[in-house]
Protein backbone atom coordinates (compact mmCIF):
# COMPACT_ATOMS: atom_id res chain seq x y z
CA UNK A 1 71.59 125.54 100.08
CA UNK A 2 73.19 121.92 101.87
CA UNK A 3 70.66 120.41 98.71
CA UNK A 4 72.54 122.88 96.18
CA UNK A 5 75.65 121.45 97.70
CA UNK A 6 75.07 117.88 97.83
CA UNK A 7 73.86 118.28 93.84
CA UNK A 8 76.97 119.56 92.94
CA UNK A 9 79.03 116.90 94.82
CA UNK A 10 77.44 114.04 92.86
CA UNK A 11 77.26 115.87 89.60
CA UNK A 12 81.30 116.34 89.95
CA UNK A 13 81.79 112.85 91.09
CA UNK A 14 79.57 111.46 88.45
CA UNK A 15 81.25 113.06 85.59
CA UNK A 16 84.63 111.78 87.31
CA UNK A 17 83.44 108.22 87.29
CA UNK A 18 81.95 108.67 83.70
CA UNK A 19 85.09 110.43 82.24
CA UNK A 20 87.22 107.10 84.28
CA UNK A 21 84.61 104.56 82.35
CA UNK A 22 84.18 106.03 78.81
CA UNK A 23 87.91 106.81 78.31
CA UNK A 24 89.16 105.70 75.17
CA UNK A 25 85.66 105.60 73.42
CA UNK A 26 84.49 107.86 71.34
CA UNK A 27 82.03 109.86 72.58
CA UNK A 28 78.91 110.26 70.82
CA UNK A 29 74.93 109.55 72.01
CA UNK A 30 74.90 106.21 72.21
CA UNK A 31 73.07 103.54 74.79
CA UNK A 32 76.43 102.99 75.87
CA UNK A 33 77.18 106.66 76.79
CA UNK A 34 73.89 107.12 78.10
CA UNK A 35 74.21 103.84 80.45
CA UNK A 36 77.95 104.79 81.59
CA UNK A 37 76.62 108.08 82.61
CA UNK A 38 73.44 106.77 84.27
CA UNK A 39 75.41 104.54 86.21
CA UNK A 40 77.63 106.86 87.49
CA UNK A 41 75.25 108.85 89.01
CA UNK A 42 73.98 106.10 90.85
CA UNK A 43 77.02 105.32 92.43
CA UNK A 44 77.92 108.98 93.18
CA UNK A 45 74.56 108.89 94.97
CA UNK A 46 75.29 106.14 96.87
CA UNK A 47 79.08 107.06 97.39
CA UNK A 48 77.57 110.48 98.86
CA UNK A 49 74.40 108.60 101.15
CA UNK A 50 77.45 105.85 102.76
CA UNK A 51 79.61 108.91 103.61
CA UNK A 52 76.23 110.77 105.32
CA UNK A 53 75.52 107.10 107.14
CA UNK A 54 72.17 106.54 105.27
CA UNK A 55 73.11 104.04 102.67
CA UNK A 56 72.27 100.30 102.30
CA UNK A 57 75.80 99.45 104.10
CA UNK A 58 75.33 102.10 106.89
CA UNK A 59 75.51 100.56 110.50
CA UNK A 60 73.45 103.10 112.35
């Protein structure tokens, strides 16, 4: 269930981040689309594994 959870944290986040980079364009399948959105859930990932102290920044 924490999995389900931590899923549905990134998927929100990414589609924030997406919706913040692609606005203005016209959205349509594209390479750029498809990068925007593939980047964004990269950085929701990592956004979520620096908050759980796991990340490439973490101290611990």
């Amino acid at each position: 269930m924490p999995e389900d959870k931590e899923r549905g944290a990134i998927l929100i986040a990414a589609c924030i981040i997406a919706a913040i980079r692609l606005r203005g364009e016209e959205i349509k399948p594209s390479p750029k689309v498809k990068h925007a959105i593939y980047e964004s859930v990269q950085l929701a990932t990592m956004v979520l594994r620096e908050l759980k102290g796991h990340g490439p920044f973490s101290t611990s």
